[in-house]
Protein backbone atom coordinates (compact mmCIF):
# COMPACT_ATOMS: atom_id res chain seq x y z
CA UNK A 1 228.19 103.47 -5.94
CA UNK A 2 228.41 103.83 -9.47
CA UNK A 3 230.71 100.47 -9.96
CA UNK A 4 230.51 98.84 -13.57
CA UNK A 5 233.27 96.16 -13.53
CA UNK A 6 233.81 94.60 -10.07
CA UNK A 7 236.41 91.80 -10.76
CA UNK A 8 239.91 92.46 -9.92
CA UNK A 9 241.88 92.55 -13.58
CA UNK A 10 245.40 92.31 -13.61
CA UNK A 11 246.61 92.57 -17.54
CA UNK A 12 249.37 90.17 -18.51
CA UNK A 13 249.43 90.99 -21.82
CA UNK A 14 249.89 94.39 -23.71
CA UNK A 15 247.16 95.80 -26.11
CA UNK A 16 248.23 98.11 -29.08
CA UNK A 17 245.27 100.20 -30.59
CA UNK A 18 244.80 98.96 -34.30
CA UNK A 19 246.36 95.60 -33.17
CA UNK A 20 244.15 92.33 -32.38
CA UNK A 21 243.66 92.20 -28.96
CA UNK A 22 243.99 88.54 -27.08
CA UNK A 23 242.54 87.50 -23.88
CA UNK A 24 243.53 84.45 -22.01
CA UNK A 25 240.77 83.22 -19.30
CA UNK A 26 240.00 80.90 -17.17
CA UNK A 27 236.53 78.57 -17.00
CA UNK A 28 234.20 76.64 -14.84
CA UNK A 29 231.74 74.69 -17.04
CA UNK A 30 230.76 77.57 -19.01
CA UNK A 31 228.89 77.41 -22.07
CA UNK A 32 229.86 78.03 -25.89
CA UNK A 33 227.70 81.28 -25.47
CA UNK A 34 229.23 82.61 -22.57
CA UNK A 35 232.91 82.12 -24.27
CA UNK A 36 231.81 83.90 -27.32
CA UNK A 37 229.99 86.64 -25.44
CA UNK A 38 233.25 87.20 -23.89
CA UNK A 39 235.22 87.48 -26.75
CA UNK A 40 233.18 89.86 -28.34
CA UNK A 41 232.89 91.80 -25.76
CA UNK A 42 236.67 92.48 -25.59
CA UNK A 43 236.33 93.18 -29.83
CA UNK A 44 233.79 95.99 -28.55
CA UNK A 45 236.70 97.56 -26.88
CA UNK A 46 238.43 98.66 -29.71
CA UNK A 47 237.14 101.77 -29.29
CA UNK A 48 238.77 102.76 -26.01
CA UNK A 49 241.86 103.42 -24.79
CA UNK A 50 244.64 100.80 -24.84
CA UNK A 51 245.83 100.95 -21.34
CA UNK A 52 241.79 100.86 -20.29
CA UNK A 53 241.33 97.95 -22.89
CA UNK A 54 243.74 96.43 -21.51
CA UNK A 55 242.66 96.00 -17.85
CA UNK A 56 239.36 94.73 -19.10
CA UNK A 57 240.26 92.35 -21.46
CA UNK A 58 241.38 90.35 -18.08
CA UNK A 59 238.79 90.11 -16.25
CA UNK A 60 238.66 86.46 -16.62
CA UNK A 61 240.96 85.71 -14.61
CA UNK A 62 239.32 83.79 -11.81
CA UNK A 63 237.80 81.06 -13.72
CA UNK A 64 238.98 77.59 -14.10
CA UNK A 65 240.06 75.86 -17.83
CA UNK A 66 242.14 78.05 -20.35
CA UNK A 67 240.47 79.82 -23.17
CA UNK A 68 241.67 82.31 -25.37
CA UNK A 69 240.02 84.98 -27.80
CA UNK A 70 241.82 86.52 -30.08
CA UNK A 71 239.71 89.38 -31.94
CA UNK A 72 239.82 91.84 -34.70
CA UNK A 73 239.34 95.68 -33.88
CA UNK A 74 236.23 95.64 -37.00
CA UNK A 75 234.24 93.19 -35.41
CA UNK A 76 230.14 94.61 -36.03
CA UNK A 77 228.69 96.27 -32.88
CA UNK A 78 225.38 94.07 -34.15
CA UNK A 79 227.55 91.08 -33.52
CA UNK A 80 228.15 92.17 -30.32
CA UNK A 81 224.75 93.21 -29.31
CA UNK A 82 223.60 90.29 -29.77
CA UNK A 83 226.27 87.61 -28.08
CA UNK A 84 225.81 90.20 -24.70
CA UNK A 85 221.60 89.88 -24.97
CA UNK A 86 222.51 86.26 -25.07
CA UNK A 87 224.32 85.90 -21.73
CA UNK A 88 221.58 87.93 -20.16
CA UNK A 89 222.05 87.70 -16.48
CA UNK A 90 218.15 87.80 -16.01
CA UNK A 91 218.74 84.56 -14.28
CA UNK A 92 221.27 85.08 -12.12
CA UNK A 93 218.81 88.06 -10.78
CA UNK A 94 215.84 86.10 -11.30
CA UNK A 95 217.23 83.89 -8.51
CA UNK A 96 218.30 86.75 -6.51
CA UNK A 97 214.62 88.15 -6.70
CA UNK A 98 212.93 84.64 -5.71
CA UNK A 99 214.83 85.20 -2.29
CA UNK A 100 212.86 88.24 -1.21
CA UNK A 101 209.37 86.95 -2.96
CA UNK A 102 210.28 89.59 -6.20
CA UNK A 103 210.72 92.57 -4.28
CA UNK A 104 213.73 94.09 -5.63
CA UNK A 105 213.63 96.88 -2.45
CA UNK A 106 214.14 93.88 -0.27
CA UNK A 107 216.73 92.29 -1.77
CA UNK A 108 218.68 95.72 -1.71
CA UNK A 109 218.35 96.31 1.77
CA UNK A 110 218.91 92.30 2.20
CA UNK A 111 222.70 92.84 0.51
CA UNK A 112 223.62 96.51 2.54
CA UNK A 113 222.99 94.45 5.36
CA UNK A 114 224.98 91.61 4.47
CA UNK A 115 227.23 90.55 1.90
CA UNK A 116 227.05 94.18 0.59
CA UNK A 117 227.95 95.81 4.10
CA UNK A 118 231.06 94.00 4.51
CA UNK A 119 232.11 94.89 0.96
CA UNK A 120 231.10 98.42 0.78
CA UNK A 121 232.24 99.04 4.66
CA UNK A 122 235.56 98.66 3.30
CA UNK A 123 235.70 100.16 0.52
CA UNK A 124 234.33 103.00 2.00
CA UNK A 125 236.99 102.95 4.60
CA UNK A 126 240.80 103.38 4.95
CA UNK A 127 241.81 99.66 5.18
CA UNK A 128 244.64 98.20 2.57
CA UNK A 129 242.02 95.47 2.72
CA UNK A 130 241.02 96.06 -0.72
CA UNK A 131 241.82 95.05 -4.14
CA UNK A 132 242.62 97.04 -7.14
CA UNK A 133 238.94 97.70 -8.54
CA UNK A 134 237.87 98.32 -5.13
CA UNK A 135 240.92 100.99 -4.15
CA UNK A 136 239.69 102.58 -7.58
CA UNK A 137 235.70 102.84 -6.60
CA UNK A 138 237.10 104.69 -3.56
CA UNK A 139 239.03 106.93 -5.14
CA UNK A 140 236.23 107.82 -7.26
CA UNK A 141 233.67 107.64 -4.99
CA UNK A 142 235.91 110.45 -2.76
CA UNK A 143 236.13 112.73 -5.99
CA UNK A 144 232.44 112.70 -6.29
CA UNK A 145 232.22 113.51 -2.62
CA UNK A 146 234.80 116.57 -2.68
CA UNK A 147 233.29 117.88 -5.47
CA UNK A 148 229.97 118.09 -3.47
CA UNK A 149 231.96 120.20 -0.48
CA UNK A 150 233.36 122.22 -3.02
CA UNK A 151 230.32 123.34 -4.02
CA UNK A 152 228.44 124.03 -1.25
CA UNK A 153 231.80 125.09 -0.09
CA UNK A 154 231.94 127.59 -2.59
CA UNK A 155 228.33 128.66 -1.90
CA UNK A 156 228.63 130.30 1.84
CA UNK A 157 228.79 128.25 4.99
CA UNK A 158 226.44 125.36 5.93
CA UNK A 159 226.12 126.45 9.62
CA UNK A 160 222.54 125.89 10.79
CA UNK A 161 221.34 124.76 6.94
CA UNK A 162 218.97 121.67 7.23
CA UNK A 163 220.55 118.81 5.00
CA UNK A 164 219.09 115.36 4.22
CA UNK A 165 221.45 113.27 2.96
CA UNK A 166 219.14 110.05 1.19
CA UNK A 167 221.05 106.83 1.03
CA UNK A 168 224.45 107.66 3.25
CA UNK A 169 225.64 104.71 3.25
CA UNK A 170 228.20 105.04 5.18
CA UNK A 171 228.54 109.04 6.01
CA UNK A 172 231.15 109.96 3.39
CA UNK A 173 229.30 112.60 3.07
CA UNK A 174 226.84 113.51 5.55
CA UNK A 175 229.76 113.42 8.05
CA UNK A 176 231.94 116.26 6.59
CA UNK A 177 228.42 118.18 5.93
CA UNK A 178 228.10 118.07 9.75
CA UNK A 179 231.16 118.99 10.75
CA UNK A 180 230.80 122.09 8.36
CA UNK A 181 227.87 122.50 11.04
CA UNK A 182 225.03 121.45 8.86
CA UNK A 183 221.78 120.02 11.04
CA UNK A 184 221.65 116.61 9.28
CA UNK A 185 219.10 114.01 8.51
CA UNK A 186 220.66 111.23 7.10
CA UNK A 187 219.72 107.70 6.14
CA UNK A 188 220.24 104.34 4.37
CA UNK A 189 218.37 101.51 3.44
CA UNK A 190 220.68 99.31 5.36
CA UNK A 191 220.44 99.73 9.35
CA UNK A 192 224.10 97.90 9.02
CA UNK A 193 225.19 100.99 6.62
CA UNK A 194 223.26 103.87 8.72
CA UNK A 195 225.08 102.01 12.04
CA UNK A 196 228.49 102.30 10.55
CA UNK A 197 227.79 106.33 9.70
CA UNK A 198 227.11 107.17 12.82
CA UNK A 199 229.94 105.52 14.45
CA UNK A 200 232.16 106.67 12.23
CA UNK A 201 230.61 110.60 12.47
CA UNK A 202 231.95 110.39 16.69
CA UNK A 203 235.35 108.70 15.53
CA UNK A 204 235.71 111.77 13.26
CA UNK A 205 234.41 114.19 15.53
CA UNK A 206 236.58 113.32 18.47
CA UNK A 207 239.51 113.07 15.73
CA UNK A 208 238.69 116.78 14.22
CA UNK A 209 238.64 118.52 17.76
CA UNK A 210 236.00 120.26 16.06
CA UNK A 211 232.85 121.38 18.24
CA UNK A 212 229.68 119.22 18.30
CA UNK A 213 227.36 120.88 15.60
CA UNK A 214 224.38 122.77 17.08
CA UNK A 215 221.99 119.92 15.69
CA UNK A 216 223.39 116.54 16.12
CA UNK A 217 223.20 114.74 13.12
CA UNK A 218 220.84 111.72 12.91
CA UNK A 219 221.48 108.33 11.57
CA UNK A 220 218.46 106.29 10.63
CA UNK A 221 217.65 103.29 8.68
CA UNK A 222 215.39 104.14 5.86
CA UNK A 223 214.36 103.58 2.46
CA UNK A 224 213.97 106.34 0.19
CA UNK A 225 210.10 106.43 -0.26
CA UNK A 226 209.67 106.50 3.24
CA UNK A 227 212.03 109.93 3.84
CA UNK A 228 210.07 112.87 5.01
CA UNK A 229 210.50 116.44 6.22
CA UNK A 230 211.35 119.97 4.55
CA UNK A 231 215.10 120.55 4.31
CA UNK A 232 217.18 123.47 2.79
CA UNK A 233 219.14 120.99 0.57
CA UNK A 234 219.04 117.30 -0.47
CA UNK A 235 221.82 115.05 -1.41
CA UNK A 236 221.73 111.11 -2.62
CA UNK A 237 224.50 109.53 -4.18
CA UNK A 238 225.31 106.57 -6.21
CA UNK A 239 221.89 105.28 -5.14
CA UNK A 240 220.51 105.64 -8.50
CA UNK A 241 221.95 102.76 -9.97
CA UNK A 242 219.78 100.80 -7.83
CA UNK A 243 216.81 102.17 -9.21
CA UNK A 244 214.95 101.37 -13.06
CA UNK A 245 214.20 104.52 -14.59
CA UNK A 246 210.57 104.46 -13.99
CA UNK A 247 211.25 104.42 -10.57
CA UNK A 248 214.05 106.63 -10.69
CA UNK A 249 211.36 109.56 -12.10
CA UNK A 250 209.66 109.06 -8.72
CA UNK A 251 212.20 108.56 -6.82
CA UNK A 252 213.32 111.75 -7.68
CA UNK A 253 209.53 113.30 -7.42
CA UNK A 254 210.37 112.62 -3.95
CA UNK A 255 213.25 114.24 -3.31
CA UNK A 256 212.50 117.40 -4.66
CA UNK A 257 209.72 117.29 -2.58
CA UNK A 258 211.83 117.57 0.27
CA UNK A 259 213.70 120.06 -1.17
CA UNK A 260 213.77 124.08 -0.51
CA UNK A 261 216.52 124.83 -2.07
CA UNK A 262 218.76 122.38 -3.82
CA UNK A 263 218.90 118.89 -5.13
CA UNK A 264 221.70 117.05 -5.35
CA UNK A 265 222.61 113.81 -6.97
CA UNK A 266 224.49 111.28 -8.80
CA UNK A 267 224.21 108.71 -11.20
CA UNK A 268 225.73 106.18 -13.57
CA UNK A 269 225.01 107.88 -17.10
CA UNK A 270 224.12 105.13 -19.81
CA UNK A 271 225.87 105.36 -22.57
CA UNK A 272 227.32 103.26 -25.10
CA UNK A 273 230.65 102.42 -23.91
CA UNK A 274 229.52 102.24 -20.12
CA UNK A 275 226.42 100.14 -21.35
CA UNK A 276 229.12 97.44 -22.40
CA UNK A 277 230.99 97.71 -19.45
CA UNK A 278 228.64 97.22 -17.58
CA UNK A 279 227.58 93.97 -19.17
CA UNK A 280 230.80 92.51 -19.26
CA UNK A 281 230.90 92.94 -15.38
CA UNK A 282 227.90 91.17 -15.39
CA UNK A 283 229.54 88.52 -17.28
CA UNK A 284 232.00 87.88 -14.48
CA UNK A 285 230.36 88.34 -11.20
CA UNK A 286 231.89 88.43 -7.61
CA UNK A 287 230.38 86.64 -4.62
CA UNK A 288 229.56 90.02 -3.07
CA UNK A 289 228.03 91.40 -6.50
CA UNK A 290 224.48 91.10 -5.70
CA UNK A 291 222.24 93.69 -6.43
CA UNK A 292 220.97 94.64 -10.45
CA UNK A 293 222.99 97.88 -11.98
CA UNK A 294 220.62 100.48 -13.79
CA UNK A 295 222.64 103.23 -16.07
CA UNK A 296 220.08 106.20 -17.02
CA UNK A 297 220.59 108.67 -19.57
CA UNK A 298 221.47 112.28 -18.50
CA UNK A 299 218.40 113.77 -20.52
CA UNK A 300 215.93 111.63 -18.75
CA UNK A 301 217.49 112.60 -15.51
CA UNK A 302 217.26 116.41 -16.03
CA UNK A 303 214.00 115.72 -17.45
CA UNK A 304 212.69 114.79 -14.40
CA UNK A 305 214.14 117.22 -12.05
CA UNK A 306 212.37 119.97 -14.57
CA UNK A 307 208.73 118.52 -14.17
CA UNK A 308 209.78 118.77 -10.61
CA UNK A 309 210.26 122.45 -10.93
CA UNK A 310 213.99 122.30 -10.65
CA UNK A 311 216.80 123.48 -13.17
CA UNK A 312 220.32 122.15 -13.26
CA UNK A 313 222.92 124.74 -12.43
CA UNK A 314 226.23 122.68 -11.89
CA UNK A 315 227.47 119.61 -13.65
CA UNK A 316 230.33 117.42 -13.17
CA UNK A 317 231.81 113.88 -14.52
CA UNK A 318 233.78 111.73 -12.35
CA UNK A 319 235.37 108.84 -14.10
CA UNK A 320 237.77 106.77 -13.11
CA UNK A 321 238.86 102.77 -14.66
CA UNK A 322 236.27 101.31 -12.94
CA UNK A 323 233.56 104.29 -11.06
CA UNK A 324 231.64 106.18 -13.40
CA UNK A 325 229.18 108.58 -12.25
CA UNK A 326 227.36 111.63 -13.22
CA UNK A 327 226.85 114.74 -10.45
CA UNK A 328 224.18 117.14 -11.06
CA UNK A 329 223.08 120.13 -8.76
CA UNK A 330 219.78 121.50 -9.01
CA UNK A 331 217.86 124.08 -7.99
CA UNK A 332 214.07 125.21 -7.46
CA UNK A 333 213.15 127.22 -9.51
């Protein structure tokens, strides 16, 4: 999931472009820095669209005492750079990481199999049981996903092709893939998330009337590192975001490795504007927001897939208020 703001925001107050832009909030014991952080991150978002500006201007509202910022649209990005380094939320992850003894896999697969699961279950689902950002990460997660079929869609059929489908959370996509009569390998980190998949592959297969695929797909919980086998084409999305760059690089060493074919993947692309996004849904976390959020630049992506002896062939951008990710298809070369 390439989520960057994970707050519901609901604006009650319109925001012209070239007009200050005021934020009303609500908060619990929170410190001078904090408030200023906040209000210049909402200056940084002069440069985007009104309506968009808008929406994230009020994300405060779910904390307690009223505060309001009202901010010029020339306020210095060096300002700004340095209010967000000061709300850091090194210790809100800090505390996170003491839980597993500093392993940051652990605490991953720790939140997919609790807090996480619940939250990603549904908004990986069909229930109305979902707010506003979360009916939005769908969305875009699904437009990632049908691009994918598209273009393997577009490429011939999938009948008897070996996929492995790295971090499937919970089958959005390795479930159409074997319908389309792939022989699928897929797994997840979480044995909550790779549980879900394949109950949800027979409740579509019994719902398709489609016949079983020659190869039954398999679920299996699994962390990325530990995926092996040869398989015509590999798939992971919105897993990267877990992952610092330096491990990203080997992470996907890895999955080229497994690789024939084609590779792949998705990520959330750092840039400026999503950088700051980013950080102001770090200002604001949800109780289910548990896990650190890397962005990686596109260059250092493709970078890696080259010394991996792969070129990319297909690109795509899904963005949406509140998903942002980056879909890249490679192949060996």
């Amino acid at each position: 999931m390439q989520c960057l703001n994970q707050k519901p925001f609901t604006a009650t107050r319109p925001v012209t472009s070239r007009a200050r832009c005021v934020v009303r909030c609500n908060a619990q014991s929170q410190s001078h820095t904090l408030k200023a952080a906040a209000g210049a991150a909402a200056a940084a978002l002069a440069s985007t669209s009104s309506a968009h500006a808008s929406e994230i201007l009020s994300s405060a509202n779910g904390l307690d005492g009223s505060l309001t910022f009202a901010v010029g649209g020339g306020v210095a990005i060096a300002g700004l750079g340095a209010l967000l380094v000061a709300t850091d939320p090194q210790k809100r992850r800090s505390e996170q990481m003491a839980q597993t003894g500093g392993d940051e896999k652990e605490a991953v697969k720790n939140y997919f199999n609790t807090a996480g699961y619940e939250r990603w279950r549904k908004i990986y689902g069909e229930t109305s049981e979902v707010n506003k950002v979360q009916l939005d990460i769908r969305t875009g997660h699904a437009q990632t996903v049908e691009k994918v079929l598209r273009w393997v869609d577009e490429e011939g059929s999938m009948t008897g092709l070996s996929v492995c489908d790295a971090g499937c959370g919970t089958g959005s996509l390795a479930i159409p893939l074997a319908l389309r009569g792939a022989s699928v390998s897929a797994s997840d980190i979480s044995a909550a998330m790779a549980g879900e998949a394949e109950r949800r592959y027979q409740e579509a297969l019994a719902a398709s009337g489609s016949k079983a695929p020659k190869v039954a797909p398999k679920f299996e919980a699994m962390d990325l590192e530990s995926v092996q086998g040869s398989y015509h084409t590999v798939t992971c999305l919105d897993v990267m975001i877990h992952y610092p760059q330096d491990k990203v690089d080997g992470m996907i060493t890895h999955l080229a490795s497994l690789a024939d074919k084609r590779l792949i993947i998705s990520f959330a692309p750092k840039t400026l504007s999503y950088s700051i996004l980013k950080r102001i849904g770090e200002l604001f976390p949800g109780p289910s927001k548990a896990t650190r959020a890397y962005l990686h630049r596109e260059e250092d992506v493709e970078a890696a897939l080259q010394r991996a002896g792969f070129k990319v062939t297909k690109r795509e951008m899904t963005a949406t208020s509140f998903y942002f990710s980056r879909l890249l298809e490679a192949v060996r070369v």
